[in-house]
C-alpha atoms as a PDB file:
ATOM      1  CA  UNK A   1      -7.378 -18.456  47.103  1.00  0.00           C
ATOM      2  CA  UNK A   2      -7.085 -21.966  45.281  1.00  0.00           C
ATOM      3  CA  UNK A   3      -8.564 -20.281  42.285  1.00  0.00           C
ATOM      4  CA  UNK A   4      -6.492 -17.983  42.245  1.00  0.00           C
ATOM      5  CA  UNK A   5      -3.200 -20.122  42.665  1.00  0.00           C
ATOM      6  CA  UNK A   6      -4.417 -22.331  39.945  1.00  0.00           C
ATOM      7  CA  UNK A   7      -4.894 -19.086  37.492  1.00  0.00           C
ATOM      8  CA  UNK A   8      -1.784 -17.965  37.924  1.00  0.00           C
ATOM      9  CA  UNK A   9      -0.124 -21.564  37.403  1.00  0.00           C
ATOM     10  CA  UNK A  10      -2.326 -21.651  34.380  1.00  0.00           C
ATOM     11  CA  UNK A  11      -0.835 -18.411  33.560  1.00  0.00           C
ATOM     12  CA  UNK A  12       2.812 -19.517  34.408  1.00  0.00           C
ATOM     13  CA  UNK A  13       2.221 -22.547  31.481  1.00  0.00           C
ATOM     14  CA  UNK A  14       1.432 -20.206  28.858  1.00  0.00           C
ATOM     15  CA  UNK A  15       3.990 -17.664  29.583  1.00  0.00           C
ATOM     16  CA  UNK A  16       6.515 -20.863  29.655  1.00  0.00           C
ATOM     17  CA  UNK A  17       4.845 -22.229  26.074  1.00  0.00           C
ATOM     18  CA  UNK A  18       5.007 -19.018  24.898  1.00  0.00           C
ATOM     19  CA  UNK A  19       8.568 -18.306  25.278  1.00  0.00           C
ATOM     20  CA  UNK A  20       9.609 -21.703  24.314  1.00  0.00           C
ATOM     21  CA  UNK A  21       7.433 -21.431  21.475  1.00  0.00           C
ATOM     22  CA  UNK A  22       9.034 -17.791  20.281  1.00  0.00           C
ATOM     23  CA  UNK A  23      12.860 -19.558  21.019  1.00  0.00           C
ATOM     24  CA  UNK A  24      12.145 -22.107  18.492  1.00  0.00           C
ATOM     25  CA  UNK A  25      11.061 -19.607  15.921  1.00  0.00           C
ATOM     26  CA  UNK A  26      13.886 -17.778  16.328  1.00  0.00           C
ATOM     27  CA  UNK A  27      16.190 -20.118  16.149  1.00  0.00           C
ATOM     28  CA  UNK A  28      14.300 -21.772  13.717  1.00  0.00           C
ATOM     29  CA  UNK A  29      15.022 -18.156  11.657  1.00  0.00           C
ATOM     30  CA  UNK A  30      18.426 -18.079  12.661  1.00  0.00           C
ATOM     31  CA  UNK A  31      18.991 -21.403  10.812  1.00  0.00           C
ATOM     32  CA  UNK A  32      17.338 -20.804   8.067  1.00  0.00           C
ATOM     33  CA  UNK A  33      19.494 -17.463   7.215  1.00  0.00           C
ATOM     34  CA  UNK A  34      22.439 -19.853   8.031  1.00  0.00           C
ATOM     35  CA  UNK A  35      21.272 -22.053   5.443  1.00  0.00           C
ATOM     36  CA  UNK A  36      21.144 -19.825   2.482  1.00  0.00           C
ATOM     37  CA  UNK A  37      24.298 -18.094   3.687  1.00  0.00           C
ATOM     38  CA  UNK A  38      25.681 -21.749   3.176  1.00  0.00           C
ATOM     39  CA  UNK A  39      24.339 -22.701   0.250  1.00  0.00           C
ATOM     40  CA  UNK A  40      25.229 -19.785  -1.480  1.00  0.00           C
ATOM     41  CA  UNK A  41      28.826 -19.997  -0.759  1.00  0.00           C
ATOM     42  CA  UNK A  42      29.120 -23.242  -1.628  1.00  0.00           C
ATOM     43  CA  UNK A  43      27.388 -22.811  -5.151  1.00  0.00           C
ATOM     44  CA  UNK A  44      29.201 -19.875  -5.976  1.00  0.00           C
ATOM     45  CA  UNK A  45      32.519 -21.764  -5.048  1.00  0.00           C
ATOM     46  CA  UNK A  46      31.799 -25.051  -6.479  1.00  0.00           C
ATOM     47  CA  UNK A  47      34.122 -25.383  -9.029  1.00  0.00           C
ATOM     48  CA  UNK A  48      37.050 -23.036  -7.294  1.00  0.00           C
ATOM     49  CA  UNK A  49      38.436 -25.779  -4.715  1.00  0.00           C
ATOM     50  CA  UNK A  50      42.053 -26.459  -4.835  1.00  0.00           C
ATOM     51  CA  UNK A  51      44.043 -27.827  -2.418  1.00  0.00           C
ATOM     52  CA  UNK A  52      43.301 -31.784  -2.283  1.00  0.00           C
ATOM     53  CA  UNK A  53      39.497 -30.791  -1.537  1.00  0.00           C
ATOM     54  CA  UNK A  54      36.758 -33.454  -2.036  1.00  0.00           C
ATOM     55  CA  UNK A  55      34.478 -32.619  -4.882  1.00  0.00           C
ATOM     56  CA  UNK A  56      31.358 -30.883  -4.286  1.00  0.00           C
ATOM     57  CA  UNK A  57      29.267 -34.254  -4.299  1.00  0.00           C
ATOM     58  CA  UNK A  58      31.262 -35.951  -1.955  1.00  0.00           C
ATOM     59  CA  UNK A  59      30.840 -32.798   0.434  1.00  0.00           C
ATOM     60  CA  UNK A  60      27.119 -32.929   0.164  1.00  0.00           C
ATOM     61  CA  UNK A  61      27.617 -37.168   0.938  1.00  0.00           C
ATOM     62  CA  UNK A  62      29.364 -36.258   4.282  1.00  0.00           C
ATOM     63  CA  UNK A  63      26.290 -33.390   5.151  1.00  0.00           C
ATOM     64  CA  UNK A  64      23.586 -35.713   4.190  1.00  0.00           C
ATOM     65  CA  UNK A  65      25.148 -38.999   7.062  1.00  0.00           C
ATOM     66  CA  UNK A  66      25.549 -36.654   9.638  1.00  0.00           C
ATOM     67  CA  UNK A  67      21.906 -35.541   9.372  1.00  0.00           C
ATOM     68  CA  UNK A  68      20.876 -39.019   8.816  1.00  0.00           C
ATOM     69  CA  UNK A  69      22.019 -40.261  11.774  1.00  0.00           C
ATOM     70  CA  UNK A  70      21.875 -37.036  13.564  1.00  0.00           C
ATOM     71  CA  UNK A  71      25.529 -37.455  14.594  1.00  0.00           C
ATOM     72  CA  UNK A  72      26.815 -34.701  16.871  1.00  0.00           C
ATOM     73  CA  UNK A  73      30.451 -35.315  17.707  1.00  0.00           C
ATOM     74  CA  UNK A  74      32.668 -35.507  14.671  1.00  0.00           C
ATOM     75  CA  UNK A  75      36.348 -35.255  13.808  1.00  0.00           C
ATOM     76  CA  UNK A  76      38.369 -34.493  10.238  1.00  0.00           C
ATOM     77  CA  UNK A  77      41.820 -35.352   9.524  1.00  0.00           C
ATOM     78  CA  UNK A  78      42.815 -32.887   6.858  1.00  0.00           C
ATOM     79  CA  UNK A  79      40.865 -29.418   6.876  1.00  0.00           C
ATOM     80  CA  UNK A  80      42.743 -28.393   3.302  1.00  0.00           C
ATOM     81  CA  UNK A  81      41.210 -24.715   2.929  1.00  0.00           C
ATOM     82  CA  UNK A  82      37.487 -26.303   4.512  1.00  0.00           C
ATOM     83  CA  UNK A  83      35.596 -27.435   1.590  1.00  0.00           C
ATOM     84  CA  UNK A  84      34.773 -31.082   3.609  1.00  0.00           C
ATOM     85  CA  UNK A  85      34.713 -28.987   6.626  1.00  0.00           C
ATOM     86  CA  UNK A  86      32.070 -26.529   5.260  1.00  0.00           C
ATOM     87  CA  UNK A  87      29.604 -29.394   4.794  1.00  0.00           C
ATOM     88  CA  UNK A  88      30.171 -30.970   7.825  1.00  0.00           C
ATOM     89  CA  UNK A  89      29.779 -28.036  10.053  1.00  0.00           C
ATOM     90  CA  UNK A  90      26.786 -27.105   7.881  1.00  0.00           C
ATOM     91  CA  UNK A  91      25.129 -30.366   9.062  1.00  0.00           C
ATOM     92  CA  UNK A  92      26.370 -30.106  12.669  1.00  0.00           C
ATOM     93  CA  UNK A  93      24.555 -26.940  12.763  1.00  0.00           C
ATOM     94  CA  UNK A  94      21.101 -28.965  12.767  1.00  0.00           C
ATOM     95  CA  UNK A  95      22.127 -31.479  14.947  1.00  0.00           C
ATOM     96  CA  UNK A  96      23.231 -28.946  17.434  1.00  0.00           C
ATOM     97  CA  UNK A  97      27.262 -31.182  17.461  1.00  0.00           C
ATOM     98  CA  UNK A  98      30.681 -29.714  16.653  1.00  0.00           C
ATOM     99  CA  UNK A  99      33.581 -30.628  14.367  1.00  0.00           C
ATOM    100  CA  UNK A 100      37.293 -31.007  15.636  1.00  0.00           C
ATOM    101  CA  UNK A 101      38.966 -30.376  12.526  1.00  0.00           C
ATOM    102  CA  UNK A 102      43.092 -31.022  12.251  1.00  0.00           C
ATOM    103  CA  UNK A 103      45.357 -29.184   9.230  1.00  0.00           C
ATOM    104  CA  UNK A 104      48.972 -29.423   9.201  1.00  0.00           C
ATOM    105  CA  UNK A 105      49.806 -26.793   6.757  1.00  0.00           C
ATOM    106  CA  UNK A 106      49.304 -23.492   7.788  1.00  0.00           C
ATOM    107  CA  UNK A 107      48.586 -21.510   4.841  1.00  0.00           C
ATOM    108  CA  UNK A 108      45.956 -24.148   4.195  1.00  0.00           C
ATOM    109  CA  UNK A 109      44.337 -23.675   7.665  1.00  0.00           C
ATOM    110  CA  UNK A 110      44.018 -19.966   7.896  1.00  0.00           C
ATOM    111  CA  UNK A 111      42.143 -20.028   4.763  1.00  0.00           C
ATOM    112  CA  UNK A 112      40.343 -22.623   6.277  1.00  0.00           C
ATOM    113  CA  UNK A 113      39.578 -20.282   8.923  1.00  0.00           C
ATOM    114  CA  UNK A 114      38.415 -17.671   6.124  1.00  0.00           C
ATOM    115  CA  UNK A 115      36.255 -19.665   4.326  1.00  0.00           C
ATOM    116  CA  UNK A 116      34.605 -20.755   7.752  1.00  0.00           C
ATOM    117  CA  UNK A 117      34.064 -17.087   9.319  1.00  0.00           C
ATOM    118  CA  UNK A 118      32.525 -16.046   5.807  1.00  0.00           C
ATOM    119  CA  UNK A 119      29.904 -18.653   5.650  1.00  0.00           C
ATOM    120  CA  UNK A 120      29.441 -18.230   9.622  1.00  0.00           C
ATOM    121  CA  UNK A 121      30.220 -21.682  10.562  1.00  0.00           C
ATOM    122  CA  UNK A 122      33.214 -21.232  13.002  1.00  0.00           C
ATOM    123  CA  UNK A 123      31.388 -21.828  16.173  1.00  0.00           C
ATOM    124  CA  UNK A 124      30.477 -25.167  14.912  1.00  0.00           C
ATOM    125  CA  UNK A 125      34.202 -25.707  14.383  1.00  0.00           C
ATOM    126  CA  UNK A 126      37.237 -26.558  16.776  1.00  0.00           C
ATOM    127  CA  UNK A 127      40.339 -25.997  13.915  1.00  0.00           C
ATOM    128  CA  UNK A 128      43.270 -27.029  14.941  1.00  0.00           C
ATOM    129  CA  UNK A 129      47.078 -26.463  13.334  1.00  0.00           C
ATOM    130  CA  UNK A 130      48.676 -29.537  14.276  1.00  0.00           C
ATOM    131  CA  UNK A 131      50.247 -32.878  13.326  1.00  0.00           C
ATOM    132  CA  UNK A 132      47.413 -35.902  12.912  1.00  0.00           C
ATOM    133  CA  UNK A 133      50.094 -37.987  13.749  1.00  0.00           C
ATOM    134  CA  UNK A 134      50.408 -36.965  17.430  1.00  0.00           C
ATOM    135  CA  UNK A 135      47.273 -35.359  17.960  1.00  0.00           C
ATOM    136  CA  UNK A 136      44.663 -38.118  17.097  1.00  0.00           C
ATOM    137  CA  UNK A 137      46.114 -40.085  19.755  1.00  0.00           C
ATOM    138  CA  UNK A 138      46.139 -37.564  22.412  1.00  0.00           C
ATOM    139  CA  UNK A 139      41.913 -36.888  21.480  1.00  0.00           C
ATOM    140  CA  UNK A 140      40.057 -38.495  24.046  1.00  0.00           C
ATOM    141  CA  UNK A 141      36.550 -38.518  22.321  1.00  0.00           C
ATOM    142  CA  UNK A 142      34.046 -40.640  21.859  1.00  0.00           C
ATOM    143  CA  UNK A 143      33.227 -39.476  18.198  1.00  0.00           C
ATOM    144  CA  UNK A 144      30.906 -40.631  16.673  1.00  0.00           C
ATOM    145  CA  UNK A 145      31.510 -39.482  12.749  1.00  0.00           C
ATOM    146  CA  UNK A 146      35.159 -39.351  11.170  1.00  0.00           C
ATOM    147  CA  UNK A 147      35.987 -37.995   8.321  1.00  0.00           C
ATOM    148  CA  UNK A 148      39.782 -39.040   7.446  1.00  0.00           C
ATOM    149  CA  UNK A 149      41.415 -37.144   4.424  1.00  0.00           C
ATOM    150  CA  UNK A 150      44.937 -36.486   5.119  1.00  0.00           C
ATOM    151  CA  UNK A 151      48.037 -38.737   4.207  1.00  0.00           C
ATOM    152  CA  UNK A 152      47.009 -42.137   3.051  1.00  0.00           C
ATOM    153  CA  UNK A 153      49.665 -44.270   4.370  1.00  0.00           C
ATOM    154  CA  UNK A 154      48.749 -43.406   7.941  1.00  0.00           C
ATOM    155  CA  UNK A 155      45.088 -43.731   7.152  1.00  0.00           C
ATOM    156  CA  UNK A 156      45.122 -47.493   9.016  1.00  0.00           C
ATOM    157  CA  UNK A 157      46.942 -45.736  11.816  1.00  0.00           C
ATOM    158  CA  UNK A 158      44.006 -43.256  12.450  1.00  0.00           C
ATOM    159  CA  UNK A 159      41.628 -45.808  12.555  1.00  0.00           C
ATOM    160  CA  UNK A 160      43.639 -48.118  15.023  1.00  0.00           C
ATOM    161  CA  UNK A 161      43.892 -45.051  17.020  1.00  0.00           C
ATOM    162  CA  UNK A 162      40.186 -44.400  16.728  1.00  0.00           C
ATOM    163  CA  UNK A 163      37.969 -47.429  16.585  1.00  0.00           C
ATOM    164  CA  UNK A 164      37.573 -47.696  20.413  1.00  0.00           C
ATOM    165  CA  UNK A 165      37.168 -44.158  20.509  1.00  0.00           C
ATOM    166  CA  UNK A 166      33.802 -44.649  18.018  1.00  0.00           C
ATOM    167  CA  UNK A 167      30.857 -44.948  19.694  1.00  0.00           C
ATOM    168  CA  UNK A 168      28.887 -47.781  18.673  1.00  0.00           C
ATOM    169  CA  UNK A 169      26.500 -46.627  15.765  1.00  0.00           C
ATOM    170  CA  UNK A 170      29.128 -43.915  14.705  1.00  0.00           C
ATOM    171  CA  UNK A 171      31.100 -44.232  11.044  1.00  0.00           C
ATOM    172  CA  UNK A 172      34.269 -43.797   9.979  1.00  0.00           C
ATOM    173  CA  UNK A 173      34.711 -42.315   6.696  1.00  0.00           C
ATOM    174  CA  UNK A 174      38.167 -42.380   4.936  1.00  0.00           C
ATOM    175  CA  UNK A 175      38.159 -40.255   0.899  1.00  0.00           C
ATOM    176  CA  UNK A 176      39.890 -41.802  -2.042  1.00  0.00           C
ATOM    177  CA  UNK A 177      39.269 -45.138  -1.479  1.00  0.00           C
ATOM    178  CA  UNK A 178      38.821 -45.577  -5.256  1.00  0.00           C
ATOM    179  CA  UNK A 179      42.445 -44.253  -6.037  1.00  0.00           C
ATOM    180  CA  UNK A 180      45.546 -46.793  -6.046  1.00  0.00           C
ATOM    181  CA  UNK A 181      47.527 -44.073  -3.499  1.00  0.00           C
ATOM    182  CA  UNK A 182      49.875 -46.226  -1.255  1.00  0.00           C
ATOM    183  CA  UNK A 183      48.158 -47.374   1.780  1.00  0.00           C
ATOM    184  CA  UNK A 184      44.652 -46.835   0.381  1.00  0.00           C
ATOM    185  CA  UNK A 185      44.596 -51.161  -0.145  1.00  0.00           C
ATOM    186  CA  UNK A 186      45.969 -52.253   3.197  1.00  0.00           C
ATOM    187  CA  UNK A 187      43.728 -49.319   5.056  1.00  0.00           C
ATOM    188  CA  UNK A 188      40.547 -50.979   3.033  1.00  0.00           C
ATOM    189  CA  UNK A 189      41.286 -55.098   3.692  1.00  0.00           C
ATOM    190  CA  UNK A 190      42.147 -54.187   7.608  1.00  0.00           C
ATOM    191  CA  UNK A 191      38.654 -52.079   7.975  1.00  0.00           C
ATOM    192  CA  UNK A 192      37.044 -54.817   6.390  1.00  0.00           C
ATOM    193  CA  UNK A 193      38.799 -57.263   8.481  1.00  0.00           C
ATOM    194  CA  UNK A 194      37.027 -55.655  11.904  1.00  0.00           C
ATOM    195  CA  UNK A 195      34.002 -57.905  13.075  1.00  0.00           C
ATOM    196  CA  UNK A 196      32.315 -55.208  14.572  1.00  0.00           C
ATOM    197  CA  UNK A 197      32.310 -52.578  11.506  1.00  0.00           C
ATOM    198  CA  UNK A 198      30.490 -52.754   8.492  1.00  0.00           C
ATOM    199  CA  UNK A 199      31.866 -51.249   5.209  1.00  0.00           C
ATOM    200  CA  UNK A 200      30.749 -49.761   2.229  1.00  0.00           C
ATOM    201  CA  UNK A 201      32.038 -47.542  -0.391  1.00  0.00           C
ATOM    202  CA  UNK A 202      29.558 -44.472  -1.791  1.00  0.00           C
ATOM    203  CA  UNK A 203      30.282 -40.823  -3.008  1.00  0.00           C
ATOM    204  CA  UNK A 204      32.220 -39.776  -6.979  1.00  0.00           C
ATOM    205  CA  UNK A 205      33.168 -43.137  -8.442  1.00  0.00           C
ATOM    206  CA  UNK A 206      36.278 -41.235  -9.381  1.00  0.00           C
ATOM    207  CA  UNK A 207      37.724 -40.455  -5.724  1.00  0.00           C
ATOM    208  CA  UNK A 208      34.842 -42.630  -3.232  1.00  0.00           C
ATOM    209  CA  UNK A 209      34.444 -42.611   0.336  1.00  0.00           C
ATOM    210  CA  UNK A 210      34.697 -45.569   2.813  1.00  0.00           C
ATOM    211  CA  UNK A 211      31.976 -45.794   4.981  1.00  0.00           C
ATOM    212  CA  UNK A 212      32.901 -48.372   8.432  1.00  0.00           C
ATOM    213  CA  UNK A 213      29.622 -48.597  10.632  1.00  0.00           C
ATOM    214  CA  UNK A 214      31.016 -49.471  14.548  1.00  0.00           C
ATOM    215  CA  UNK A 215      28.342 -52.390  14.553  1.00  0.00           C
ATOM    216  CA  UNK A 216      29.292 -53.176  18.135  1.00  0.00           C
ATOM    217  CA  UNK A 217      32.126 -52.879  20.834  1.00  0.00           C
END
């Protein structure tokens, strides 16, 4: 009878290995399609983006420090028609994380929505059509990637709003750091003024991206 029972527990294992074993290859299939389905899109459409986009490199800058740091819970502030948020969504589709995304205009965020359902990223997404202003503040979090692109006067605002909010180890990333807009210089010496985050600047030399490191609480 103990034979038996430890057969059929032997049995139970490999059953168990199998179908763990087939659920990663299918899923590893599944991602792989997704993959090409992205990639594709985003080639084809490279030089079509409108609409205060980033540029294609700094899209593939945000995708590349999720995956490095196999972030999971991120936010953007400014969808535009979901260039940024292609490339983020792309990379949260590894890392098995969402993206809250925030547009205000909402021509701009329907075709957001668009260019999202064609490349088959929208589960992966939470769009909203709302005002940054009001909403950042109500989002609980933690996050623990941020992607801010929207109005660049309010851009120190977001991160007051969000640095407790940032897990420790998560970035804040804030696009055209590079540019003289108005608010672009005060957001930049108050990030660098924070003990606890450590800043960089990386992505087109023409437009850049911020990167703030939460170094500790």
């Amino acid at each position: 009878m103990k034979a038996f029972k430890l057969i059929d527990l032997r049995l139970l294992v490999v059953l168990m290995l199998f179908i763990i074993q087939s659920g990663v290859a299918q899923n590893s299939i599944k991602q792989k399609a997704l993959d090409e389905k992205v990639q594709d899109f985003l080639k084809k459409n490279k030089s079509n983006w409108r609409d205060l986009n980033v540029p294609y490199e700094d899209g593939q800058v945000l995708h590349d420090l999720i995956l490095k740091h196999n972030y999971k819970s991120a936010l953007e502030i400014g969808t535009s028609t979901g260039h940024s948020t292609i490339w983020m969504a792309w990379a949260l589709s590894k890392t098995g994380g969402k993206l809250i995304t925030i547009e205000i205009d909402e021509e701009r965020y329907k075709k957001a929505l668009e260019n999202l359902n064609a490349v088959g990223l929208s589960g992966y997404v939470d769009a909203r059509l709302a005002d940054a202003h009001d909403l950042v503040k109500q989002l609980e979090g933690p996050f623990d990637f941020v992607f801010s692109d929207a109005d660049k006067t309010w851009y120190t605002q977001y991160f007051k709003d969000l640095q407790s909010k940032l897990s420790v180890g998560g970035c804040f990333t804030a696009h055209n750091v590079n540019n003289n807009f108005s608010g672009v210089r005060e957001f930049m010496d108050y990030v660098r003024s924070q003990k606890n985050f450590e800043t960089s600047i990386v992505g087109s030399r023409g437009e850049g991206i911020s990167l703030s490191y939460k170094r500790s609480k």
